[in-house]
Protein backbone atom coordinates (compact mmCIF):
# COMPACT_ATOMS: atom_id res chain seq x y z
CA UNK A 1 -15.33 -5.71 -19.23
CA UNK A 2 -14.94 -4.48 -22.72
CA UNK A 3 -18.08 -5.97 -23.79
CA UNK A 4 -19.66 -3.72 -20.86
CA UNK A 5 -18.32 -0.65 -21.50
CA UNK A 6 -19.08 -1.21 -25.52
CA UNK A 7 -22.86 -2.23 -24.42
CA UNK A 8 -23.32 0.70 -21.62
CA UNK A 9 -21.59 3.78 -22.69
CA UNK A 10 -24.40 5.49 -24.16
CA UNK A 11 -27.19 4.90 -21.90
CA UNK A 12 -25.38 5.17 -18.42
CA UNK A 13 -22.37 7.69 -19.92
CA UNK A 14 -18.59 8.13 -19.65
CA UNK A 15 -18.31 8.16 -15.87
CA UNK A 16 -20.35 5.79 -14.66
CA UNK A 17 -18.62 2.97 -17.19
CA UNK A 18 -15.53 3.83 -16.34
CA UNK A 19 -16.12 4.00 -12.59
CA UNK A 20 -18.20 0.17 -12.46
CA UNK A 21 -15.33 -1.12 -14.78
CA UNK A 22 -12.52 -0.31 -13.08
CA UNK A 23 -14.00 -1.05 -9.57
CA UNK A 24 -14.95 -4.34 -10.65
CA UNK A 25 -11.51 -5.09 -12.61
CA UNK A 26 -9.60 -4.16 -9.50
CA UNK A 27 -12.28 -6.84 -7.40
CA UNK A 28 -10.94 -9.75 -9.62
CA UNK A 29 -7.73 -9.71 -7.24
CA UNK A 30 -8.39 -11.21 -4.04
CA UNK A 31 -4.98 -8.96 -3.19
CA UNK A 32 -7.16 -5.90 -3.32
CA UNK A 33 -10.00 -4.70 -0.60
CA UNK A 34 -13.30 -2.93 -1.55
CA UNK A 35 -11.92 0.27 -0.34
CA UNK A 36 -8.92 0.35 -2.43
CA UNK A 37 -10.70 -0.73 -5.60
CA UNK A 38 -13.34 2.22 -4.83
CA UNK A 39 -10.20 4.31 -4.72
CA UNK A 40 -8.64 3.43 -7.57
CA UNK A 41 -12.04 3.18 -9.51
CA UNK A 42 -12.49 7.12 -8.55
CA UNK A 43 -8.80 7.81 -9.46
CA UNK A 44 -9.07 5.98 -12.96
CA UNK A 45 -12.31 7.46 -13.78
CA UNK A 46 -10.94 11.27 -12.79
CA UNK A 47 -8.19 10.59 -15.31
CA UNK A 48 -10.00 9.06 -17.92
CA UNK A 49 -12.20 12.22 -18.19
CA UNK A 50 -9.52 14.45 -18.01
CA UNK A 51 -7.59 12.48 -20.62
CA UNK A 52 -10.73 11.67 -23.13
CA UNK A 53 -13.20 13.86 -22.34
CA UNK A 54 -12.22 17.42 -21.70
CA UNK A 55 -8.40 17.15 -22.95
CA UNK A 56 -9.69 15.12 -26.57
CA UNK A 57 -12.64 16.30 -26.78
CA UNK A 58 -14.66 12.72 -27.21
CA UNK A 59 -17.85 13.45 -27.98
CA UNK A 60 -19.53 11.45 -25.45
CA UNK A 61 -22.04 12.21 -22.58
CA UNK A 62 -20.66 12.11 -18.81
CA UNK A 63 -24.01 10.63 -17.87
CA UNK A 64 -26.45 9.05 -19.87
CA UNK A 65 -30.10 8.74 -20.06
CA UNK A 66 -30.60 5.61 -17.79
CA UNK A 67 -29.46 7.55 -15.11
CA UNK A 68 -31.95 10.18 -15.33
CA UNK A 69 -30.48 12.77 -17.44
């Protein structure tokens, strides 16, 4: 997962990194269902940009360019 998030964070952004990360960290446990890893993906993700993003000020986009934007 680190190697992902080191190799993606510029061209898909912050958010998107962070969202497929977690969601697919939290898959590794067969204890855990696709709807709770969603929700804990989205929960992880919302706190991560509130921690990084807008309360450090990391200078990195939310989305990136292989999305579109």
């Amino acid at each position: 997962m680190v190697i992902f998030f080191g190799a993606t964070i510029r061209g898909l952004g912050f958010v998107p990194v962070v969202f497929v990360s977690a969601f697919a960290s939290a898959m590794a446990s067969r204890l855990n269902s696709p709807l709770f890893a969603a929700l804990l993906a989205i929960g992880l993700t919302v706190l991560c940009t509130a921690i990084f993003v807008i309360g450090l000020g990391m200078s990195v986009p939310w989305f990136g360019p292989w999305l579109g934007q």
